[in-house]
Protein backbone atom coordinates (compact mmCIF):
# COMPACT_ATOMS: atom_id res chain seq x y z
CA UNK A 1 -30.72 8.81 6.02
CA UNK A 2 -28.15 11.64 6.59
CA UNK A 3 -24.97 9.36 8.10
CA UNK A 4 -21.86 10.52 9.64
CA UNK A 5 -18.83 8.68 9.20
CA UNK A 6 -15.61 9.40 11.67
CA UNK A 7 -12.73 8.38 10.32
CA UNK A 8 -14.23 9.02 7.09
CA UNK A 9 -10.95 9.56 5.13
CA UNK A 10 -9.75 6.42 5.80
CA UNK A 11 -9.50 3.00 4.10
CA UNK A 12 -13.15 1.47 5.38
CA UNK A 13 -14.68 5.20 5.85
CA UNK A 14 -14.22 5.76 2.32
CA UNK A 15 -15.59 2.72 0.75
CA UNK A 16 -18.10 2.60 3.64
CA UNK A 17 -18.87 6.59 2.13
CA UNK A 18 -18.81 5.80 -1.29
CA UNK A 19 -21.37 2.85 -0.87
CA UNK A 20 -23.80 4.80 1.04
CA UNK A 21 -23.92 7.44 -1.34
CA UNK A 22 -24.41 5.07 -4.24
CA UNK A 23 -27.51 3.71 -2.33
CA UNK A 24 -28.65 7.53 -1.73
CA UNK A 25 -27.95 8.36 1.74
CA UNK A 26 -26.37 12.08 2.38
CA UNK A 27 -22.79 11.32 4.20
CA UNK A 28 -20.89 13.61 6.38
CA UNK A 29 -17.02 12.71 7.40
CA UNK A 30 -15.22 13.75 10.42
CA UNK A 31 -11.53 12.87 10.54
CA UNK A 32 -8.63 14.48 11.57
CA UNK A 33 -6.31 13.55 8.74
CA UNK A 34 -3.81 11.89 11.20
CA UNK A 35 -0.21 12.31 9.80
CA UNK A 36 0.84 9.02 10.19
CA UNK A 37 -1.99 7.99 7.38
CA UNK A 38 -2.75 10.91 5.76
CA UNK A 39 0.40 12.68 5.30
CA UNK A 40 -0.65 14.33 2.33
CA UNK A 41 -3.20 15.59 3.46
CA UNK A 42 -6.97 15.23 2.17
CA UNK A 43 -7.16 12.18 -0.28
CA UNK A 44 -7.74 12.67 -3.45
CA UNK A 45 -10.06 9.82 -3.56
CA UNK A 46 -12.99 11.00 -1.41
CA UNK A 47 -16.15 10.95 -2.48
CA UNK A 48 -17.35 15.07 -3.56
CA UNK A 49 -20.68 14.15 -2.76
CA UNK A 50 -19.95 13.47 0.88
CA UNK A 51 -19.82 16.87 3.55
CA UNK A 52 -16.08 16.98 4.53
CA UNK A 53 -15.26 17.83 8.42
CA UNK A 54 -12.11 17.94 9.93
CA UNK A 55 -12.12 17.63 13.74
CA UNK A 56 -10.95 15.15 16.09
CA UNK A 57 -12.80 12.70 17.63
CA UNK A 58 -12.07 13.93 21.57
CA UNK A 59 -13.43 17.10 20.71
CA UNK A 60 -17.34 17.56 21.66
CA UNK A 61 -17.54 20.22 19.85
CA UNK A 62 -16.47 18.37 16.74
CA UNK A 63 -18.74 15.75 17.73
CA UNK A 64 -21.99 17.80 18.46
CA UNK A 65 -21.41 19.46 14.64
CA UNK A 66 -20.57 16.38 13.29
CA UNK A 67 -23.96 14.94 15.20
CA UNK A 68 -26.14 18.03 13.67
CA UNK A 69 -29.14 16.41 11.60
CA UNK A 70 -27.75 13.05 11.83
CA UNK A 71 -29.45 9.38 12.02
CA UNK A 72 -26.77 6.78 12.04
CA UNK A 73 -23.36 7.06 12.77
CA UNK A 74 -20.52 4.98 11.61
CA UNK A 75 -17.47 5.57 14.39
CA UNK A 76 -14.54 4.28 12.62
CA UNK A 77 -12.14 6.16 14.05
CA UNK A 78 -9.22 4.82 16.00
CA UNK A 79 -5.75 4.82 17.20
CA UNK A 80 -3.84 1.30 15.90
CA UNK A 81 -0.28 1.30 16.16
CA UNK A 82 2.12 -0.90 18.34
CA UNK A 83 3.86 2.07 20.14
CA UNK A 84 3.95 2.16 23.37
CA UNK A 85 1.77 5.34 24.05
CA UNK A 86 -0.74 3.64 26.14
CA UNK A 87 -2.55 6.39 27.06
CA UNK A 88 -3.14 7.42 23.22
CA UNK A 89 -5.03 4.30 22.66
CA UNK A 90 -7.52 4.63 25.10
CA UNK A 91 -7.84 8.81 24.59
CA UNK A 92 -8.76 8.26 21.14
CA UNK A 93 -10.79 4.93 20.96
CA UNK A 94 -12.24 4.67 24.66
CA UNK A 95 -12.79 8.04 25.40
CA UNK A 96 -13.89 9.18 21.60
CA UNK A 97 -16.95 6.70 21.81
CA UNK A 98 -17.81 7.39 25.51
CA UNK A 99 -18.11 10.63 24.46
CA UNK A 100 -20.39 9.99 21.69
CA UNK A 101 -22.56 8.07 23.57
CA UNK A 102 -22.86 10.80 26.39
CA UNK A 103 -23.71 13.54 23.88
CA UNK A 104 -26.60 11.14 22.08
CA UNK A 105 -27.78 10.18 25.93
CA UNK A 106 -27.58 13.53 27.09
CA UNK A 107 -29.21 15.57 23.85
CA UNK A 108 -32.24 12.98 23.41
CA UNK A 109 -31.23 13.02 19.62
CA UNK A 110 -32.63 9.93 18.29
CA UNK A 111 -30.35 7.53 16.45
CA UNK A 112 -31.15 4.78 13.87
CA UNK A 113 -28.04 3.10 14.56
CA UNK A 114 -24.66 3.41 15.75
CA UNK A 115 -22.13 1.06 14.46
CA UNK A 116 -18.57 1.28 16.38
CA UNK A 117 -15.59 -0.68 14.36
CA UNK A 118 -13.86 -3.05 16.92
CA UNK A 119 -11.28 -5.59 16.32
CA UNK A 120 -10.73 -9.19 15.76
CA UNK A 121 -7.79 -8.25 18.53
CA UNK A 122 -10.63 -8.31 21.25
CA UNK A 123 -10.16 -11.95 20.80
CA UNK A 124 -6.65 -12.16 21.80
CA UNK A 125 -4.85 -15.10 20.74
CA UNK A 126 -8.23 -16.77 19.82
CA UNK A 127 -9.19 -20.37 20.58
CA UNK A 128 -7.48 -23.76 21.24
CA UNK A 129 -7.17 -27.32 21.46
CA UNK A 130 -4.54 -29.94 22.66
CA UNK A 131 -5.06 -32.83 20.30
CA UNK A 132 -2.77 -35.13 22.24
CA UNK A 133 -4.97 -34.25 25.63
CA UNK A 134 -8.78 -33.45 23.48
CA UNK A 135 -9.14 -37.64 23.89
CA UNK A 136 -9.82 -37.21 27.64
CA UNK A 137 -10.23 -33.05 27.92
CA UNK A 138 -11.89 -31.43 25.47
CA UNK A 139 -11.47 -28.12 27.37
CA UNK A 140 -10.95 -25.09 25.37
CA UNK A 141 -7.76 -23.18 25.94
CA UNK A 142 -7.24 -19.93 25.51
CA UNK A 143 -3.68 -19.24 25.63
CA UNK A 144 -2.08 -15.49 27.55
CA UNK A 145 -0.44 -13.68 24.71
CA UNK A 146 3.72 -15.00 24.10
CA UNK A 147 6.19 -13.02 26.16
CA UNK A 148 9.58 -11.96 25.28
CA UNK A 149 11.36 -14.97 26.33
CA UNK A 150 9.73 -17.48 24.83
CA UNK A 151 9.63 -14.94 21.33
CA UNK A 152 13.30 -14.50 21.82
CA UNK A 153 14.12 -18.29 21.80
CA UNK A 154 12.16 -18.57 18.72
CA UNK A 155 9.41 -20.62 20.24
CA UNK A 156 6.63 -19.53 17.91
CA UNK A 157 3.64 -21.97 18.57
CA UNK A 158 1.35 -22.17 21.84
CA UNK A 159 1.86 -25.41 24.16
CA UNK A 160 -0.19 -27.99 26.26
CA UNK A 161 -0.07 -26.43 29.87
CA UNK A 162 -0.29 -30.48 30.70
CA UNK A 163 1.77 -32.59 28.28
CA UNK A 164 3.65 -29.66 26.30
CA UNK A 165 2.55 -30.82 22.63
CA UNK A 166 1.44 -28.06 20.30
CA UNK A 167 -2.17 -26.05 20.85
CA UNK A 168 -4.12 -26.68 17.52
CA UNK A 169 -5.92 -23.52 16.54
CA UNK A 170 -9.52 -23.74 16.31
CA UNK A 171 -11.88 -20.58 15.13
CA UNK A 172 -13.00 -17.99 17.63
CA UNK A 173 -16.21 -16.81 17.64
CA UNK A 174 -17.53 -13.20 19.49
CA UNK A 175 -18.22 -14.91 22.81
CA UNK A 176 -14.04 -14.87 22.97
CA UNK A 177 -12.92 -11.84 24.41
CA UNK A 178 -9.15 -12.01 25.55
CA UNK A 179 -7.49 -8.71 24.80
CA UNK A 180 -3.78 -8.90 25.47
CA UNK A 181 -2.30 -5.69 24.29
CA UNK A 182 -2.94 -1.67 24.49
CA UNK A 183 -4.79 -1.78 21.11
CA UNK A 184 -7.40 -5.04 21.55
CA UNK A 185 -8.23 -3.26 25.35
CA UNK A 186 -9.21 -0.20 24.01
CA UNK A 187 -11.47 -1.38 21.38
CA UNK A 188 -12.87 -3.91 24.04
CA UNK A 189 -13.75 -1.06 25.97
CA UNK A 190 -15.63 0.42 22.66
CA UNK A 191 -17.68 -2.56 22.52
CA UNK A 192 -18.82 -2.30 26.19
CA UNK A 193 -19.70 1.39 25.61
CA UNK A 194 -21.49 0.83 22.46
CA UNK A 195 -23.26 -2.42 23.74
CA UNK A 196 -24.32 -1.33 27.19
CA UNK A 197 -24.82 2.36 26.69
CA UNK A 198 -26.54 1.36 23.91
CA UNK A 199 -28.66 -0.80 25.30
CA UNK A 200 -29.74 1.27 28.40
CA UNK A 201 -29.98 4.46 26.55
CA UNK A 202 -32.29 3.12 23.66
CA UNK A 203 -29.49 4.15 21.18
CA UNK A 204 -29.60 0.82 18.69
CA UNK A 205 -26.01 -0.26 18.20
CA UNK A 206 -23.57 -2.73 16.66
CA UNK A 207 -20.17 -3.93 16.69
CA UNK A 208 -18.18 -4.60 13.96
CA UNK A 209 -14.91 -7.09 15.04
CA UNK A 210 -13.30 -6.51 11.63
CA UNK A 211 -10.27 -9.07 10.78
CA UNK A 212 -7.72 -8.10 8.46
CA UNK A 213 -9.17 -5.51 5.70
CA UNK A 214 -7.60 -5.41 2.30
CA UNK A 215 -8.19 -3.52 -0.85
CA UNK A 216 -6.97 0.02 -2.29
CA UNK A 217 -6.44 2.86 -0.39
CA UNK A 218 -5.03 0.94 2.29
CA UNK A 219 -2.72 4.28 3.61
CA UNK A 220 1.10 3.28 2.33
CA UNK A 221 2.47 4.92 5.94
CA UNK A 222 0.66 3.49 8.24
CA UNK A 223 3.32 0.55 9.93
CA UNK A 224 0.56 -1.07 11.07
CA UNK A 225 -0.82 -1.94 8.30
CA UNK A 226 0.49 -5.55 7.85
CA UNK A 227 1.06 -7.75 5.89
CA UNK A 228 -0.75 -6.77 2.34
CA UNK A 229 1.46 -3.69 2.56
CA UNK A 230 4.90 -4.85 3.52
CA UNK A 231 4.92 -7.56 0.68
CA UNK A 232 3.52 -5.34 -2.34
CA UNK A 233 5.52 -2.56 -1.49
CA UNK A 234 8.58 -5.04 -1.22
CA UNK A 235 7.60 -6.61 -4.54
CA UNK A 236 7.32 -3.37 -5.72
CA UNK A 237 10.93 -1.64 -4.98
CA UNK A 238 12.08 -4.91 -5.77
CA UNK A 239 13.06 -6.19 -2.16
CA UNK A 240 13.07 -9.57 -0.64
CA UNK A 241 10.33 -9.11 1.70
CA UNK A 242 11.28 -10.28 5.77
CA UNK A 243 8.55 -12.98 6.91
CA UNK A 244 8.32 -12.86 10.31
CA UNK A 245 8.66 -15.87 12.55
CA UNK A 246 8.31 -18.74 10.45
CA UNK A 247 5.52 -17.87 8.14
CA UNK A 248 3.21 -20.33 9.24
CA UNK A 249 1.20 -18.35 11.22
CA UNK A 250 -2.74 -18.07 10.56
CA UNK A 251 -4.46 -15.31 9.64
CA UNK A 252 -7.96 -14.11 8.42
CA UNK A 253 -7.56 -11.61 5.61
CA UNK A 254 -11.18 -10.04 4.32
CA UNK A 255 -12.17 -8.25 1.09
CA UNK A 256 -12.80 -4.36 1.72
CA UNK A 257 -16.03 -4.57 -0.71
CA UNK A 258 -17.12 -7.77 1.87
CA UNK A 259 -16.77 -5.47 4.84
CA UNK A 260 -18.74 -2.89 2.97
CA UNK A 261 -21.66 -5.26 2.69
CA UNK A 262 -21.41 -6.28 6.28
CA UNK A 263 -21.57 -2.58 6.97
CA UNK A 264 -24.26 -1.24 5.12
CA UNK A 265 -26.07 -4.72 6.61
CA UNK A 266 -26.05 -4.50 10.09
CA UNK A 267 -27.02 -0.25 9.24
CA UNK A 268 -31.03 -1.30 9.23
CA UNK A 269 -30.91 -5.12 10.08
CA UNK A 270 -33.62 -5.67 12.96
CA UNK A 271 -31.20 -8.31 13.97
CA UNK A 272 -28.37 -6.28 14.47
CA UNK A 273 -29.07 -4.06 16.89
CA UNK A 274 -27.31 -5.11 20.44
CA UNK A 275 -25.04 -7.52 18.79
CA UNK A 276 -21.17 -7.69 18.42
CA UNK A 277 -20.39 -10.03 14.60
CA UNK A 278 -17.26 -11.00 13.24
CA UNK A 279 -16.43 -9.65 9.84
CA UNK A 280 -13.79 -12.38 8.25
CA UNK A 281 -12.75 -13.75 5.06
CA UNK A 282 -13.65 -17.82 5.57
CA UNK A 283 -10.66 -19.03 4.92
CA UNK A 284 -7.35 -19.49 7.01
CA UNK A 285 -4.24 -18.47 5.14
CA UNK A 286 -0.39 -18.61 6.41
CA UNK A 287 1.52 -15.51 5.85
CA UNK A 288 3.93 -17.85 3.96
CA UNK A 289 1.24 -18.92 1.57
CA UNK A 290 -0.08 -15.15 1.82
CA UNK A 291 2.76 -13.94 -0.08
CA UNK A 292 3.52 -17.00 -2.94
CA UNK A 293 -0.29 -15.96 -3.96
CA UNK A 294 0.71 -11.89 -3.85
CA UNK A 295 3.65 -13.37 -6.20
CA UNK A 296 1.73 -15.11 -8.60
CA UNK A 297 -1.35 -12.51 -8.98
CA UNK A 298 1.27 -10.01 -9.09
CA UNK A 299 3.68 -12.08 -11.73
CA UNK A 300 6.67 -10.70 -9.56
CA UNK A 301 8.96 -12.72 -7.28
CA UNK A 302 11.43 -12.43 -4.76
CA UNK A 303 12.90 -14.78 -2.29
CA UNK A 304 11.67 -14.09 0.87
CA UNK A 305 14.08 -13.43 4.49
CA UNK A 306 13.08 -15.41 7.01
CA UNK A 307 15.24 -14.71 9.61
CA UNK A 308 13.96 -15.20 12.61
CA UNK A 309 12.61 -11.85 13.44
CA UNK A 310 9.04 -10.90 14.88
CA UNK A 311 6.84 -8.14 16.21
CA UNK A 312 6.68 -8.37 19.69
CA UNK A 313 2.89 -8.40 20.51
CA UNK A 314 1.56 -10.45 17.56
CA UNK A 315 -0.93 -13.38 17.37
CA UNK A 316 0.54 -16.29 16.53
CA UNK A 317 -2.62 -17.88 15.33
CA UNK A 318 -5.94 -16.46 14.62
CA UNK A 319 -9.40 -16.66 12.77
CA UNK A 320 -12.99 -15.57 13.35
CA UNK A 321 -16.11 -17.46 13.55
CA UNK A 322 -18.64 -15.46 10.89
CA UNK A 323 -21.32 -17.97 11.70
CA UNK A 324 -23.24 -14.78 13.59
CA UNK A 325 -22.96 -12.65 10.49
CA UNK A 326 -23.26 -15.27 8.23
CA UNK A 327 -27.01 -15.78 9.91
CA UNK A 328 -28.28 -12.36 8.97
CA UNK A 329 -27.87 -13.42 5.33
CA UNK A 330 -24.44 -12.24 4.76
CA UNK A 331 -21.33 -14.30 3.33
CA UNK A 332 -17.83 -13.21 1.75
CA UNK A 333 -17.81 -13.30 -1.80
CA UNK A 334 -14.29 -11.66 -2.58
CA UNK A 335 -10.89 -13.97 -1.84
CA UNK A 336 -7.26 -12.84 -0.89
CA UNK A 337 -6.56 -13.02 -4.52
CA UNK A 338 -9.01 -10.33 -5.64
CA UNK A 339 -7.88 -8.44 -2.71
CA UNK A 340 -3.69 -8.42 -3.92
CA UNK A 341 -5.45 -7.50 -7.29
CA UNK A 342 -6.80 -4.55 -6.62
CA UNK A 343 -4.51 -3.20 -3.88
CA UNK A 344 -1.65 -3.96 -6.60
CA UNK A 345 -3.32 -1.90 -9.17
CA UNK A 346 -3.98 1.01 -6.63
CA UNK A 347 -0.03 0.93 -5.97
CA UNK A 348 0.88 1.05 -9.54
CA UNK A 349 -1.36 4.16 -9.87
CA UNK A 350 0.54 5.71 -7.18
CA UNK A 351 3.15 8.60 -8.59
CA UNK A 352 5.46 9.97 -6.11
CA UNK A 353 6.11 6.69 -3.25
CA UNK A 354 9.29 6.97 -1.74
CA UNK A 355 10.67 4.28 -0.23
CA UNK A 356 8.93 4.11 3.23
CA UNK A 357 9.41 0.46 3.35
CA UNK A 358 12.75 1.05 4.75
CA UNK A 359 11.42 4.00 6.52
CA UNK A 360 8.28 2.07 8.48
CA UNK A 361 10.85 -1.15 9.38
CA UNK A 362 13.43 1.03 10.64
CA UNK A 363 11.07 2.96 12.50
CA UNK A 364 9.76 -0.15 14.23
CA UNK A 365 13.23 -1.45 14.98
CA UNK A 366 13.92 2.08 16.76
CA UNK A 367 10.74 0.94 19.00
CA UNK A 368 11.66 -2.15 19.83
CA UNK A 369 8.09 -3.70 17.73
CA UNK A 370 10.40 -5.63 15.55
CA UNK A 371 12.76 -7.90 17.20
CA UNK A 372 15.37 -10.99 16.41
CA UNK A 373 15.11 -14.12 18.13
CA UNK A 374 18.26 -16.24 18.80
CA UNK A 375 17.52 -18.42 16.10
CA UNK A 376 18.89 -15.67 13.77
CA UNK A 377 20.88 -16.85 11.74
């Protein structure tokens, strides 16, 4: 198949590239080489074998050359930041994939399939339990996303709208949809598009809610990035690396190669078409225990600040249900240790990092993202 990738450059285009290739599939990128990511330009790492296109994804004309001779498309290309450019968000994730579905509806071209890259975000802040109140309600509860108030005191975990005791986390699976900031709308909006567009224009699609994604060429710029970044590049300049909240927050961190697999997958699965899967790592971690693994894989270790600050607008708990994925025969085989392993070794090859740790926190304190909560010390 000839396959065009948008966002091509990027972390998951580029693997996603350099896998189809392998298997013998002729790949064509479109990215803009956003700034922010790619501020040096074209990476070094791309794949020569692949047709390189820069053009943004709003532009139909980019999009009609991009389209030229093509059978499946990949469309991971997005916006993620936690600015406040609303607008932005939806311009280049809603608008980017209505677009591609109006050109494929409107030109006839027939499509193989179209996979769109949403966001374990969709989910919000996921599913939960009381356990004090699950005796005699075993309602689910899914909780609105924490406001500055309650952030501010330092009130990290969700509580019982009846008796006040602590939610209990449970796993979310794709039938949650709870989108509570700029980011998780617009790529809810992508999976409507893709879905029932899709569906009603006989163009075979599939959504991909991706959870956290680690591995090398994660960009070193991009803020957003989380929490693989901030800790190996504090490790690395030899910083004690802030923790926000209190560290005991749950996350769902997946292998790049494992999100690869999922891809390439759901590209000719029967199965696949019309559905929205989870792509996660199995496993809950804490960003607390996150990190003491990052020290030992990485035999480096610093003390870590936790002082109370967060980023206004995160989870405080969340982790996907893979059981959908899992039932088309696929499974993660790669852990968070693998993961700091090779992101550490793709750091060490890197020759001219400044320090834009200091740069992307101070950046985010200038926003208002990260904030301090009276419990300070």
């Amino acid at each position: 198949m000839k396959i065009l990738i948008t966002g091509g450059a990027g972390f998951i285009g580029s693997h996603t590239a350099d896998a189809l290739i392998a298997q013998g599939h002729r790949v064509r990128i479109l990215d803009n080489l956003q700034p922010t990511v790619h501020p040096k330009g074209k990476p070094s790492y791309l794949n020569p074998k692949a047709e390189f296109m820069v053009g943004d994804v709003r532009d139909r004309a980019a999009w009609q050359q991009g389209l030229r001779g093509v059978d499946a498309v990949f469309h991971l290309a997005a916006y993620q930041d936690y600015l406040t450019d609303f607008s932005t968000f939806f311009h280049v994730n809603t608008v980017s994939t209505a677009l591609l579905y109006e050109i494929l509806a409107a030109s006839g071209q027939p499509m193989q399939r179209v996979i769109v890259a949403a966001s374990q975000a969709v989910m919000g802040e996921g599913r939960y339990q009381c356990p004090q109140c699950a005796e005699t309600d075993k309602a689910y509860i899914y909780p609105e996303i924490r406001i500055e108030a309650q952030m501010a005191a330092g009130l990290w975990d969700h509580r019982c709208p009846d008796c006040d005791s602590p939610l209990q986390w449970l796993p979310s699976d794709e039938t949650v949809i709870h989108p509570c900031n700029q980011y998780a709308i617009s790529k809810h909006s992508q999976e409507q598009i893709a879905i029932q567009l899709g569906r009603r224009y006989d163009i075979p699609s599939a959504v991909m809610r991706y959870s956290i994604v680690q591995g090398p060429r994660q960009s070193f710029y991009n803020a957003y990035s989380g929490a693989m970044r901030i800790f190996a590049l504090s490790l690395f300049f030899d910083r004690p690396p802030v923790i926000f909240e209190d560290g005991c927050q749950i996350r769902d961190f997946v292998n790049i190669e494992d999100v690869v697999r999922a891809n390439l997958l759901v590209l000719d699965h029967p199965r696949a078409a019309g559905g929205v899967f989870n792509v996660g790592g199995g496993r809950p971690w804490t960003v607390l225990d996150f990190f003491r693994a990052m020290e030992r894989i990485t035999g480096r270790e610093k003390e870590p600040v936790l002082s109370g600050d967060y980023r206004y607008g995160d989870t405080r708990h969340i982790f996907s249900d893979i059981t959908r994925l899992q039932n088309l025969g696929w499974q993660p085989r790669r852990g968070v240790e693998e993961s700091i392993a090779a992101y550490w070794d793709y750091l060490q090859q890197q020759q001219d990092l400044d320090d834009i740790l200091a740069f992307a926190e101070k950046h985010m304190k200038r926003l208002g993202v990260i904030r301090s909560s009276r419990k300070n010390p």
